[in-house]
PDB file of N, CA and C in Angstrom:
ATOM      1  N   UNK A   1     128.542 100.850 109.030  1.00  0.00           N
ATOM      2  CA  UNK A   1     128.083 101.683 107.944  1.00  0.00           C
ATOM      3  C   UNK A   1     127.710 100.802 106.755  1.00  0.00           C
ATOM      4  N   UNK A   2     126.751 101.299 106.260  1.00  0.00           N
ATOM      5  CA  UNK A   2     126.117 100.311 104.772  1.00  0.00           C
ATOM      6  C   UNK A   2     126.919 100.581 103.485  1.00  0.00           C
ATOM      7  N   UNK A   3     127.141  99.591 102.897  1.00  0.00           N
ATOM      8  CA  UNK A   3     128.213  99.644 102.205  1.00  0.00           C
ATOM      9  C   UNK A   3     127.541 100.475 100.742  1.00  0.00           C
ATOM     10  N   UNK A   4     126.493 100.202 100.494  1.00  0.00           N
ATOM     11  CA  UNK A   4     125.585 100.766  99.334  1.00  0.00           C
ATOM     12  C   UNK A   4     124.064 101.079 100.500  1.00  0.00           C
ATOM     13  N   UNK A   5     123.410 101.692  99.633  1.00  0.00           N
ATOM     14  CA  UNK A   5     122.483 102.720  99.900  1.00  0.00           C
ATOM     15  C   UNK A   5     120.991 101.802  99.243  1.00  0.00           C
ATOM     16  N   UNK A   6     120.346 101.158 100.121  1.00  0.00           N
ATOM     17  CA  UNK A   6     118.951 100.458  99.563  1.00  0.00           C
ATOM     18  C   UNK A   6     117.858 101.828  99.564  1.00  0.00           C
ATOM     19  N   UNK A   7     116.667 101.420  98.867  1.00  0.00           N
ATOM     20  CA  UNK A   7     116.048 102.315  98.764  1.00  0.00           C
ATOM     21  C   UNK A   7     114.974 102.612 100.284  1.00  0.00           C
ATOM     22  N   UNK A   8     114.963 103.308 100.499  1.00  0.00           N
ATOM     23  CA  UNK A   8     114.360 103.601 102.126  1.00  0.00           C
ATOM     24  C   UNK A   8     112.690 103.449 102.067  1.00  0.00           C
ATOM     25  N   UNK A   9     112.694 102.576 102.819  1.00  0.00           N
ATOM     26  CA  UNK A   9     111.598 102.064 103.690  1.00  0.00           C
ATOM     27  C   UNK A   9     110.980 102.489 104.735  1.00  0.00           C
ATOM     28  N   UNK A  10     110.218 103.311 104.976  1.00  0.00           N
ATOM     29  CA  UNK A  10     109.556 104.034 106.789  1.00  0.00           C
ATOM     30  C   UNK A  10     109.057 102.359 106.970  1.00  0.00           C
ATOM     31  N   UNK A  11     109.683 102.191 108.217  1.00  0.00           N
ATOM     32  CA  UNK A  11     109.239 100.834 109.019  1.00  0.00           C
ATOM     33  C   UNK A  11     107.361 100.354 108.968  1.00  0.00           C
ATOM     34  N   UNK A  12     107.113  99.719 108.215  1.00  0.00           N
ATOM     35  CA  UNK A  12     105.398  99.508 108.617  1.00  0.00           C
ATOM     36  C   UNK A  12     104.565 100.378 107.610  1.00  0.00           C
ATOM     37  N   UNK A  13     105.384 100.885 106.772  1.00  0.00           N
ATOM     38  CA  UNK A  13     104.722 101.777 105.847  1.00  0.00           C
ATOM     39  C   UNK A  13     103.582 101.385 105.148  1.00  0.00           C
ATOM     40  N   UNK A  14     103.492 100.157 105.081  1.00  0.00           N
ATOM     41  CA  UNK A  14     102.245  99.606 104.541  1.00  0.00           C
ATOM     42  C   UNK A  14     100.438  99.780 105.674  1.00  0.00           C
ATOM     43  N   UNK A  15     101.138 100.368 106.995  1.00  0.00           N
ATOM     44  CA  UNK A  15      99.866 100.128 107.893  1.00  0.00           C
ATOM     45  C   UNK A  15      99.331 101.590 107.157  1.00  0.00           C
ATOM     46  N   UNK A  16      99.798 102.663 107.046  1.00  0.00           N
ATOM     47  CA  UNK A  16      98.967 103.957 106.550  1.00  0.00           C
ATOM     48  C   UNK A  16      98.520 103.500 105.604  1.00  0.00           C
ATOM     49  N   UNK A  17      98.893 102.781 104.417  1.00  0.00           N
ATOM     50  CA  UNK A  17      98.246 102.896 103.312  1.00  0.00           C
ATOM     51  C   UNK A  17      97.228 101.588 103.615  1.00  0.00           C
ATOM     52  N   UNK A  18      96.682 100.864 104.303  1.00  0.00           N
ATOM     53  CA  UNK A  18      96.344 100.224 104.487  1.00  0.00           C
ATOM     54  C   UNK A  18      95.094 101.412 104.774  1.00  0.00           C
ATOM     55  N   UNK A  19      95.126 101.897 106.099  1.00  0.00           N
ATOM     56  CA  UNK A  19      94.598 102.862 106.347  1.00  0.00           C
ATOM     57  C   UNK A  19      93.870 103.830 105.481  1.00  0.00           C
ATOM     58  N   UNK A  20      94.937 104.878 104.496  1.00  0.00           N
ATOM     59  CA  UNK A  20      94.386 104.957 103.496  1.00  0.00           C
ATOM     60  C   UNK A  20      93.146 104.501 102.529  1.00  0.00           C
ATOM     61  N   UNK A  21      93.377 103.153 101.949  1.00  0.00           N
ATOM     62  CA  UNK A  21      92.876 102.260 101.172  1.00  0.00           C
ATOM     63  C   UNK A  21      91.107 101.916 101.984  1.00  0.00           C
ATOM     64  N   UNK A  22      91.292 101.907 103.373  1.00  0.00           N
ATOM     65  CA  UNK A  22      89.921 101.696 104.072  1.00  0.00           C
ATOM     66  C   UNK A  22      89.167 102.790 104.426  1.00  0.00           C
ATOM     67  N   UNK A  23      90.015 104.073 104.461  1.00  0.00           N
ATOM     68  CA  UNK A  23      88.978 105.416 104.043  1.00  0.00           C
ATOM     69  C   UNK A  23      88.374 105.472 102.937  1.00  0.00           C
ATOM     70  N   UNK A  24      88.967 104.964 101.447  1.00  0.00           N
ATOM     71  CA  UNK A  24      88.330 104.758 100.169  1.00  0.00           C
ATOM     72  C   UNK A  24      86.874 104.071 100.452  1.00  0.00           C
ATOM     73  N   UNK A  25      87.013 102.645 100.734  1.00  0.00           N
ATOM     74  CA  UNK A  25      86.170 101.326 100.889  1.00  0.00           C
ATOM     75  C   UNK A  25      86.507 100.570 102.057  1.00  0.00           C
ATOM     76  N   UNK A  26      85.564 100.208 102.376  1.00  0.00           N
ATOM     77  CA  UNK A  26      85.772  99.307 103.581  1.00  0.00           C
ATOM     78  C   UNK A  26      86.550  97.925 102.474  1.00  0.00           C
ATOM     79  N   UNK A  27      86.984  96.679 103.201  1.00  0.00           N
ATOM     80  CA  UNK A  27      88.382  95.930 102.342  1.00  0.00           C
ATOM     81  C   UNK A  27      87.838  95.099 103.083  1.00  0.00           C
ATOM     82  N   UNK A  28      88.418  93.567 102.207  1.00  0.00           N
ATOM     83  CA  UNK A  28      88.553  92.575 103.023  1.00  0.00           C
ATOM     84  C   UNK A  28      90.587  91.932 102.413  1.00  0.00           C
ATOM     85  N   UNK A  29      91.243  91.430 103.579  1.00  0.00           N
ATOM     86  CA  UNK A  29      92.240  91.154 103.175  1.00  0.00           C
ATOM     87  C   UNK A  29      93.800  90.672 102.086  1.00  0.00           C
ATOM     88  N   UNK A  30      92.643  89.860 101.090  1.00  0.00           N
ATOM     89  CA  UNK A  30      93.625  89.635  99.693  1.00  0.00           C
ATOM     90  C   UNK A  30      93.207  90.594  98.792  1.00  0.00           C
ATOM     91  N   UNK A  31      91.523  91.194  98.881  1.00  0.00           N
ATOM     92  CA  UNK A  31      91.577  92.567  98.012  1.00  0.00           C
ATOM     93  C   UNK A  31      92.635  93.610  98.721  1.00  0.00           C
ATOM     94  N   UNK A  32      93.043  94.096  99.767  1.00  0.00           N
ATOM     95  CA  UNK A  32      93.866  95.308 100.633  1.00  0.00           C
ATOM     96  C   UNK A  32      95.393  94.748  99.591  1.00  0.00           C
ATOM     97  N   UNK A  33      95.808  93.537 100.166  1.00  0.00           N
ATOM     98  CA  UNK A  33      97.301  93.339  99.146  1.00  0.00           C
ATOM     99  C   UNK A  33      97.430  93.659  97.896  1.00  0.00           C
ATOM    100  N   UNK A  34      95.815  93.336  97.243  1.00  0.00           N
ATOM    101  CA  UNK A  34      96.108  93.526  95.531  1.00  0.00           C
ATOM    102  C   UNK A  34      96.200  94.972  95.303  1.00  0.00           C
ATOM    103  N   UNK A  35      95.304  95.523  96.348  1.00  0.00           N
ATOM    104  CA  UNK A  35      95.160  97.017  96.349  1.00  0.00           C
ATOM    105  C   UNK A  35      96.777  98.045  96.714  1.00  0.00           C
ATOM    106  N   UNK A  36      97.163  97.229  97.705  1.00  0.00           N
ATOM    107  CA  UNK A  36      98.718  97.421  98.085  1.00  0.00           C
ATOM    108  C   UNK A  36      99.522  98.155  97.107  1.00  0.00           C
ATOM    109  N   UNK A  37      99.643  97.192  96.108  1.00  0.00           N
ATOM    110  CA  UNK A  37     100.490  97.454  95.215  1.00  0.00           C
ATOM    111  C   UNK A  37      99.735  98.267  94.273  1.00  0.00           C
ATOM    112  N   UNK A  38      98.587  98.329  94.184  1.00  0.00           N
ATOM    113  CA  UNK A  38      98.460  98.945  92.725  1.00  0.00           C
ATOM    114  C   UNK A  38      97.901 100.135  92.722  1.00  0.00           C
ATOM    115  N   UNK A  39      97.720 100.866  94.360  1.00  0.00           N
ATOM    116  CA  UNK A  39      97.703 102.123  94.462  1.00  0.00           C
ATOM    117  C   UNK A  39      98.911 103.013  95.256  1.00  0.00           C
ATOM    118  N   UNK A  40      99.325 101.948  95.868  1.00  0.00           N
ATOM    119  CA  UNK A  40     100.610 102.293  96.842  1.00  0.00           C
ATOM    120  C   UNK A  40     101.617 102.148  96.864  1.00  0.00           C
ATOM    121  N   UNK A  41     102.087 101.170  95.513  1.00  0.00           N
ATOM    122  CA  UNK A  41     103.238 100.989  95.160  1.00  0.00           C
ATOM    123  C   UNK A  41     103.838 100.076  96.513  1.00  0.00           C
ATOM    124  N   UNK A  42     103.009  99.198  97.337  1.00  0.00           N
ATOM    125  CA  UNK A  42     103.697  98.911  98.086  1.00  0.00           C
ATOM    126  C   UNK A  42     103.166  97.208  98.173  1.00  0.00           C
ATOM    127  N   UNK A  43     104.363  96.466  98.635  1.00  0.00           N
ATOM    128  CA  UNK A  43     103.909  95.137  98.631  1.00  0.00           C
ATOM    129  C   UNK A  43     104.656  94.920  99.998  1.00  0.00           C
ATOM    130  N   UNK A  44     103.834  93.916 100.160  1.00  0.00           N
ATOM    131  CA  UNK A  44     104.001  92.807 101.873  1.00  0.00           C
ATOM    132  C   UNK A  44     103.318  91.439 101.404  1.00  0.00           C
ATOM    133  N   UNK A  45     104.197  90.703 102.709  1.00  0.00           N
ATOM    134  CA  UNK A  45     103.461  89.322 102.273  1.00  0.00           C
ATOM    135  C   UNK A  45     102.288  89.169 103.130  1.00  0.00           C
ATOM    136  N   UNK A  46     101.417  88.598 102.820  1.00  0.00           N
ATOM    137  CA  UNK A  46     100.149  88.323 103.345  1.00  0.00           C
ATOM    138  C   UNK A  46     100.252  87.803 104.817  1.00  0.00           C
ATOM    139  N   UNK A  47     101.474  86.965 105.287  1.00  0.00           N
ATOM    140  CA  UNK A  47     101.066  86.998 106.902  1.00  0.00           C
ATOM    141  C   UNK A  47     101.646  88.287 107.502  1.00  0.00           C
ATOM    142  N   UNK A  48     102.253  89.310 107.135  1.00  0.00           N
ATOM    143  CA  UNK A  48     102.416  90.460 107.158  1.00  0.00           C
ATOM    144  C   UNK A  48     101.006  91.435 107.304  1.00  0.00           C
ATOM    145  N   UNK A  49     100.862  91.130 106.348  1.00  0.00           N
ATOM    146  CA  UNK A  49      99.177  92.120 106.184  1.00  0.00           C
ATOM    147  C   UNK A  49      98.155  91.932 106.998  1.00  0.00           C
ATOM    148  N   UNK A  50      97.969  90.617 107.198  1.00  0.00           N
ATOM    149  CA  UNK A  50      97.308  90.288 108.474  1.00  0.00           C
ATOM    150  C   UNK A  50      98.150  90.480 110.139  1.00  0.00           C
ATOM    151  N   UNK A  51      98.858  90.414 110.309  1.00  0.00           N
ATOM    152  CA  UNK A  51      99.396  90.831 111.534  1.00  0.00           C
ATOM    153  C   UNK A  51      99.565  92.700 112.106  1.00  0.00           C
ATOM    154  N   UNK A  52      99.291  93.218 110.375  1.00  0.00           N
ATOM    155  CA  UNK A  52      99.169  94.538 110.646  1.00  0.00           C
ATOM    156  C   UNK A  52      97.698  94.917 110.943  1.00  0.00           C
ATOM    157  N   UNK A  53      97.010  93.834 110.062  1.00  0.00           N
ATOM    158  CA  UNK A  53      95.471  94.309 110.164  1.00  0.00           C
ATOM    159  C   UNK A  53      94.961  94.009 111.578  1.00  0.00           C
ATOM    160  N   UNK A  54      95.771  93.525 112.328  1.00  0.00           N
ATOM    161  CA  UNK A  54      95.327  92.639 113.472  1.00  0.00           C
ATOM    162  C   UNK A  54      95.920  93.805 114.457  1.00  0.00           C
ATOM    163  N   UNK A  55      97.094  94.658 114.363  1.00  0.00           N
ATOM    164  CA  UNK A  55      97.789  96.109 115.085  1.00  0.00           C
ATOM    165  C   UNK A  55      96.498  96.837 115.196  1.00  0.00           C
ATOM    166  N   UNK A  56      95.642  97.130 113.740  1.00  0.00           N
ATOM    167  CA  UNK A  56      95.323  98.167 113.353  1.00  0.00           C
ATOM    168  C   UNK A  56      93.932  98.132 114.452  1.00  0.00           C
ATOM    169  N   UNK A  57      93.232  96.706 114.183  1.00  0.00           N
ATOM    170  CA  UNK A  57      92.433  96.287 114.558  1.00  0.00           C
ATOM    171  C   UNK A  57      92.294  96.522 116.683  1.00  0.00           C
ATOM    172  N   UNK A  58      93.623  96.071 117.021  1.00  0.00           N
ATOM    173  CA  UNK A  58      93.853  96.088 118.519  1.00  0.00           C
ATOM    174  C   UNK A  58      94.016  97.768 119.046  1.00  0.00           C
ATOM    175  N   UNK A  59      94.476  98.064 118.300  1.00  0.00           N
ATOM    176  CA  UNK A  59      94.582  99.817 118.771  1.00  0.00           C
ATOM    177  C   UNK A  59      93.454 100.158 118.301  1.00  0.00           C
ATOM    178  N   UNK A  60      92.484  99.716 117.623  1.00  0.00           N
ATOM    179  CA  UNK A  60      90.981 100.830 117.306  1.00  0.00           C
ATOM    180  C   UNK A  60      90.995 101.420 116.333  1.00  0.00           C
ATOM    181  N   UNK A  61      91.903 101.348 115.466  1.00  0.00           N
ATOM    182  CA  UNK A  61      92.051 101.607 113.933  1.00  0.00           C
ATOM    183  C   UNK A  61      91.087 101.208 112.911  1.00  0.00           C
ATOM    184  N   UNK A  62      90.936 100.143 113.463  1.00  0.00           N
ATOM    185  CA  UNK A  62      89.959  99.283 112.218  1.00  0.00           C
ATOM    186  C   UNK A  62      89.143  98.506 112.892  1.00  0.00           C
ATOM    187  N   UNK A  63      87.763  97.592 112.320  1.00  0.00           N
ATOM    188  CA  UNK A  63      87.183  97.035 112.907  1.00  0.00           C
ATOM    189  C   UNK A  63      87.265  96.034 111.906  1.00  0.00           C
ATOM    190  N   UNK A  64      86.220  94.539 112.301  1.00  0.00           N
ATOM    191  CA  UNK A  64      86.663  93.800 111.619  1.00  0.00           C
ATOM    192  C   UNK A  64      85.209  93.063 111.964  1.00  0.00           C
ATOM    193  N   UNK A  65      84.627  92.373 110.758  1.00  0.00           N
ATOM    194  CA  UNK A  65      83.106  91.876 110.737  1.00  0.00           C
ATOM    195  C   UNK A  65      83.214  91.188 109.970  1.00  0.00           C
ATOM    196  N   UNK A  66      82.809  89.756 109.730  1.00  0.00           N
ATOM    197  CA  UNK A  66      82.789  88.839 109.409  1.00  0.00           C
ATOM    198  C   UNK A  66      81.370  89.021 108.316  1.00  0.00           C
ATOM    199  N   UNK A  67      82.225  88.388 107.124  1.00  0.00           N
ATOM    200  CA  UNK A  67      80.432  88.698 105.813  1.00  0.00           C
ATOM    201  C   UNK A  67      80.504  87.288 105.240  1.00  0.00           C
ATOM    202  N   UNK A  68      79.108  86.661 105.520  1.00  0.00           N
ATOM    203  CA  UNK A  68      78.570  85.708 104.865  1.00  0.00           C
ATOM    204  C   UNK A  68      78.917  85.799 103.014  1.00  0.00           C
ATOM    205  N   UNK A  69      79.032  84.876 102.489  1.00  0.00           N
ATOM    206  CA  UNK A  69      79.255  84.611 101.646  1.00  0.00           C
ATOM    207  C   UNK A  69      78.589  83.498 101.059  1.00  0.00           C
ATOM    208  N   UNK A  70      77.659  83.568  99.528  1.00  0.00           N
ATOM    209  CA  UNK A  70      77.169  82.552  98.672  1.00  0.00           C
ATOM    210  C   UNK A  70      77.734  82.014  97.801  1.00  0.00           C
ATOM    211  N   UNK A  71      78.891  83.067  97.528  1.00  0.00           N
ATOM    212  CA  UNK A  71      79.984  82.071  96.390  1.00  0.00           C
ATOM    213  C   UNK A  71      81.026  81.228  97.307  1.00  0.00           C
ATOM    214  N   UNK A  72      81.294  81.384  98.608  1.00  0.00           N
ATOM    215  CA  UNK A  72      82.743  80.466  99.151  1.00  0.00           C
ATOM    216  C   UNK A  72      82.787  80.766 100.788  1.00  0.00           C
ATOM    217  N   UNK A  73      83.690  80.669 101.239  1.00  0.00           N
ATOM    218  CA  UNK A  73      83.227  80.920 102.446  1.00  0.00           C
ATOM    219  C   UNK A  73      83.346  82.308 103.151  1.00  0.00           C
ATOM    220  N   UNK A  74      83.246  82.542 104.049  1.00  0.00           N
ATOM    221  CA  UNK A  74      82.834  84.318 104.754  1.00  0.00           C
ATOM    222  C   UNK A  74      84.260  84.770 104.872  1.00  0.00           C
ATOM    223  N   UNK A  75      84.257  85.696 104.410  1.00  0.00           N
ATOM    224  CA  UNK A  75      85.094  86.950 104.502  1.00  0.00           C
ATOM    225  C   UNK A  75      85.489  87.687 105.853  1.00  0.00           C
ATOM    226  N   UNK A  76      86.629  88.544 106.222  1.00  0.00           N
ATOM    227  CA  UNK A  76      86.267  89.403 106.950  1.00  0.00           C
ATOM    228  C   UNK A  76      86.481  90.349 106.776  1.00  0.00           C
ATOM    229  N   UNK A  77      85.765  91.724 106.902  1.00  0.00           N
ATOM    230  CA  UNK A  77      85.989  93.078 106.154  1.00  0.00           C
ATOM    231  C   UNK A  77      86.068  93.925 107.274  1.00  0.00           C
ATOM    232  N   UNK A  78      87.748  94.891 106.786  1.00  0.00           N
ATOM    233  CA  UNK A  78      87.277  96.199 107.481  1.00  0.00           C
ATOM    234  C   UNK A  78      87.348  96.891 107.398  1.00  0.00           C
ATOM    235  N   UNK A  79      87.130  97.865 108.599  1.00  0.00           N
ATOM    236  CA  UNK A  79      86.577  99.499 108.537  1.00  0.00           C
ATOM    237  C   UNK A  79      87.067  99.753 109.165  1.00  0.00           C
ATOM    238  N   UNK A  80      88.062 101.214 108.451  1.00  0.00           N
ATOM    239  CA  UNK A  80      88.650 102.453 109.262  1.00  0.00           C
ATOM    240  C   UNK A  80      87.857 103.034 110.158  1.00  0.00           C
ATOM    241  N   UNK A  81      88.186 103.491 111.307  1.00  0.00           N
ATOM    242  CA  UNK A  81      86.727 103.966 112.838  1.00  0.00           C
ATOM    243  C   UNK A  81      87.836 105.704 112.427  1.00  0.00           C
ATOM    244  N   UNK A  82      86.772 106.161 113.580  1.00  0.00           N
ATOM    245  CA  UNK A  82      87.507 107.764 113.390  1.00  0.00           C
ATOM    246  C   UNK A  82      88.386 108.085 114.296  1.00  0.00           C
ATOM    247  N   UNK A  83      89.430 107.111 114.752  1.00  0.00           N
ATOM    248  CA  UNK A  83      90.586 106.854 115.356  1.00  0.00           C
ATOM    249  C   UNK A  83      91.555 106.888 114.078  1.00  0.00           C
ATOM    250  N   UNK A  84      91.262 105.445 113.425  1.00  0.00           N
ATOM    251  CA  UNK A  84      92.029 105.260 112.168  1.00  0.00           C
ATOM    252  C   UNK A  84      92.046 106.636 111.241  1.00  0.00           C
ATOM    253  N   UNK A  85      91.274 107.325 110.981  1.00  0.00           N
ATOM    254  CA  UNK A  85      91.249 108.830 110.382  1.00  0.00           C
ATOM    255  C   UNK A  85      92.047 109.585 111.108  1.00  0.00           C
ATOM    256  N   UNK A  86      91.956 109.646 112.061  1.00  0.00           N
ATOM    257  CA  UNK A  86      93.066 110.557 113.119  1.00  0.00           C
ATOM    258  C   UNK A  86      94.462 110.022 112.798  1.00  0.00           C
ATOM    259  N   UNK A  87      94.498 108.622 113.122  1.00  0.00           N
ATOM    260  CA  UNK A  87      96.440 108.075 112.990  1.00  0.00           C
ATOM    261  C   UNK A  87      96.621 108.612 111.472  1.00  0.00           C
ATOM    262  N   UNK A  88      95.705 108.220 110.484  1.00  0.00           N
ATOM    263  CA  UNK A  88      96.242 107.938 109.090  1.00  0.00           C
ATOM    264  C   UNK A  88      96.830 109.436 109.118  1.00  0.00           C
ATOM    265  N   UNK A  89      95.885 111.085 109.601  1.00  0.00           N
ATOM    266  CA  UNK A  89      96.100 112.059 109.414  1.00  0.00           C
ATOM    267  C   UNK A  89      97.594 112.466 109.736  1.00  0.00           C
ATOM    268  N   UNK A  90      98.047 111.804 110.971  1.00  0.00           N
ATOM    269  CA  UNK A  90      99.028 111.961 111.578  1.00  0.00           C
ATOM    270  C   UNK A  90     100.110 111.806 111.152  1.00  0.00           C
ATOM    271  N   UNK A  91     100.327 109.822 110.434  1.00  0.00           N
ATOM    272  CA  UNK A  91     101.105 109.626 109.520  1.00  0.00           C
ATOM    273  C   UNK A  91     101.168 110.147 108.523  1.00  0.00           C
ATOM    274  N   UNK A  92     100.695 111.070 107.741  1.00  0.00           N
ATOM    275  CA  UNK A  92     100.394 112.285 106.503  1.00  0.00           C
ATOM    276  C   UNK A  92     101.219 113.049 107.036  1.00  0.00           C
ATOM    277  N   UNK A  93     101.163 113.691 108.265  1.00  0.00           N
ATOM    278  CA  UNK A  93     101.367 114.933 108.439  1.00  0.00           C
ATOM    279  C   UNK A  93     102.721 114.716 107.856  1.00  0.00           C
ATOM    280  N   UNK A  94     103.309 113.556 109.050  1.00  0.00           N
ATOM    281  CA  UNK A  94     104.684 113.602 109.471  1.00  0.00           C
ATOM    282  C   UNK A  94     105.400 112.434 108.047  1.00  0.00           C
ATOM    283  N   UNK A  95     105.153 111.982 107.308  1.00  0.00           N
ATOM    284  CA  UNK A  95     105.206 111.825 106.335  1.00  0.00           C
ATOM    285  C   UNK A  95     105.666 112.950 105.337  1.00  0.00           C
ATOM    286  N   UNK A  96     104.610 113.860 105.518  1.00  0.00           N
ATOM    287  CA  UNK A  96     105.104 115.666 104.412  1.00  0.00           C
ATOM    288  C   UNK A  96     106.836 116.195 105.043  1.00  0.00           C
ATOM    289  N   UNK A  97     106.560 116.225 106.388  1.00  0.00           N
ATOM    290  CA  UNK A  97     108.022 116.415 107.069  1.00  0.00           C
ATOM    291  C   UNK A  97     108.824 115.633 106.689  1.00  0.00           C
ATOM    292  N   UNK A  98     108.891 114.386 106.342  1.00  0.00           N
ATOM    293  CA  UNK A  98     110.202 113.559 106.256  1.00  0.00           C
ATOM    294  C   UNK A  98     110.146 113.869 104.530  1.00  0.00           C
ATOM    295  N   UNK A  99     109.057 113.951 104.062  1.00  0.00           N
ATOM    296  CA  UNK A  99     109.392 114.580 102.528  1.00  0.00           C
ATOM    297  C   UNK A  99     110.235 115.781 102.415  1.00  0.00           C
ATOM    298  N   UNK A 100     109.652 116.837 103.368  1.00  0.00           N
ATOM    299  CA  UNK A 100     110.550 117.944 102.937  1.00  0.00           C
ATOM    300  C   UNK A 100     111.910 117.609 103.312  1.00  0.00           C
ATOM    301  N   UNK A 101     112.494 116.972 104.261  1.00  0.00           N
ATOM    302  CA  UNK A 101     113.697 117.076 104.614  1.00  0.00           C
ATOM    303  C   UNK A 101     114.194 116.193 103.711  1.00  0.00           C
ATOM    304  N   UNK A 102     113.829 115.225 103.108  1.00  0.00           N
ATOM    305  CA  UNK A 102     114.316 114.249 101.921  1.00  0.00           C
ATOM    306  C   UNK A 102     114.530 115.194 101.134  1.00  0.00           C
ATOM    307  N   UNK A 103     113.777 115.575 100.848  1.00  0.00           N
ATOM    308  CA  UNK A 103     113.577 116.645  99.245  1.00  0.00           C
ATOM    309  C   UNK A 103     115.047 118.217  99.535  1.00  0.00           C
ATOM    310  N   UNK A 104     115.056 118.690 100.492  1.00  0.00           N
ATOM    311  CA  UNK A 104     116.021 119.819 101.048  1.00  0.00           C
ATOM    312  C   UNK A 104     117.509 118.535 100.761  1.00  0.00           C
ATOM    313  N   UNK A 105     117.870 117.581 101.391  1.00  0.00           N
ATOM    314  CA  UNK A 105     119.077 117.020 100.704  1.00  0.00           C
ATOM    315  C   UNK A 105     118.918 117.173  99.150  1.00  0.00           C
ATOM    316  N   UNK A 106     117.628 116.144  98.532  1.00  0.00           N
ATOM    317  CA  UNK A 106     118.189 116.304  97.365  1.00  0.00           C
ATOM    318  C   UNK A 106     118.686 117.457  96.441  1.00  0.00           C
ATOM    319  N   UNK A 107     117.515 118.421  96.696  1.00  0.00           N
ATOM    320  CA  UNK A 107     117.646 120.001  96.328  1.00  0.00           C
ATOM    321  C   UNK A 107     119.449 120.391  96.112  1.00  0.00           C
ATOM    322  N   UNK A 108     120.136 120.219  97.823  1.00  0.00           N
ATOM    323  CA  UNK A 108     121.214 120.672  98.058  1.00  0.00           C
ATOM    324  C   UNK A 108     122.416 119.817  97.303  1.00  0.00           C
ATOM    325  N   UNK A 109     122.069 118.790  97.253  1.00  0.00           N
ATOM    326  CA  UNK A 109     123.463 117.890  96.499  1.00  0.00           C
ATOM    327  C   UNK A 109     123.086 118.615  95.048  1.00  0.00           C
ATOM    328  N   UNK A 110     121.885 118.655  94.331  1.00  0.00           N
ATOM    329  CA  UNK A 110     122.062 118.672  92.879  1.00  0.00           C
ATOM    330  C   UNK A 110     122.466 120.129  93.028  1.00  0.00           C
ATOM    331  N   UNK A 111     122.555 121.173  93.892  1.00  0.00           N
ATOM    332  CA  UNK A 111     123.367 122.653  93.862  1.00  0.00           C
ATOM    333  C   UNK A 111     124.678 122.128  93.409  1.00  0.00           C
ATOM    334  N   UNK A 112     124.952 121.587  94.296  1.00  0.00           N
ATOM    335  CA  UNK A 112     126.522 121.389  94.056  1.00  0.00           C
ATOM    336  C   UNK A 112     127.259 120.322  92.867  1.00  0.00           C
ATOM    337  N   UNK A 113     126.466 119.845  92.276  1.00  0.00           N
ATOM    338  CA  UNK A 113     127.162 119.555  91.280  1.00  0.00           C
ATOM    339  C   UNK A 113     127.406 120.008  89.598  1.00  0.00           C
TER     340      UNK A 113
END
């Protein structure tokens, strides 16, 4: 049993919003991290982000295209496919469910005190 209570984490939570973030705009990788945090409140480290983008990428989530570049060298950017729209929907759904049942504890403890 945990001796104190960390703040809860859904395992990989960063791949939806990743997801998310590439329904907005198609992304290329250190923009998705900066984006991470500053719409999602969520941070990972960058060989993290790439090993997810690389999940997202192998299951058909995302695609991934390589863009020439005149200021430095080529990029690779990607794009949510309408697979990735389907998972992201999914993780939403079931996301709202683990909200309500979060939210029904809290509801019930603040009854009782």
């Amino acid at each position: 049993m945990r001796k104190f209570c960390q703040p809860v984490i859904v395992e990989n939570f960063f791949e939806p919003c990743l997801l998310y973030l590439l329904l907005k705009n198609p992304s290329y990788g250190y923009e998705l991290n900066k984006d991470l945090k500053n719409n999602c409140e969520c941070q990972v480290n960058i060989g993290n982000l790439y090993r997810g983008l690389d999940r997202l990428v192998k299951t058909g989530c995302v695609t991934k295209k390589k863009s020439d570049s005149d200021l430095g060298p080529a990029k690779i950017i990607y794009k949510i496919t309408p697979k990735g729209k389907t998972h992201l929907a999914t993780w939403i759904k079931n996301l709202e469910k683990q909200n309500q049942i979060i939210g029904k504890l809290v509801t019930n403890y603040k009854k009782i005190l």
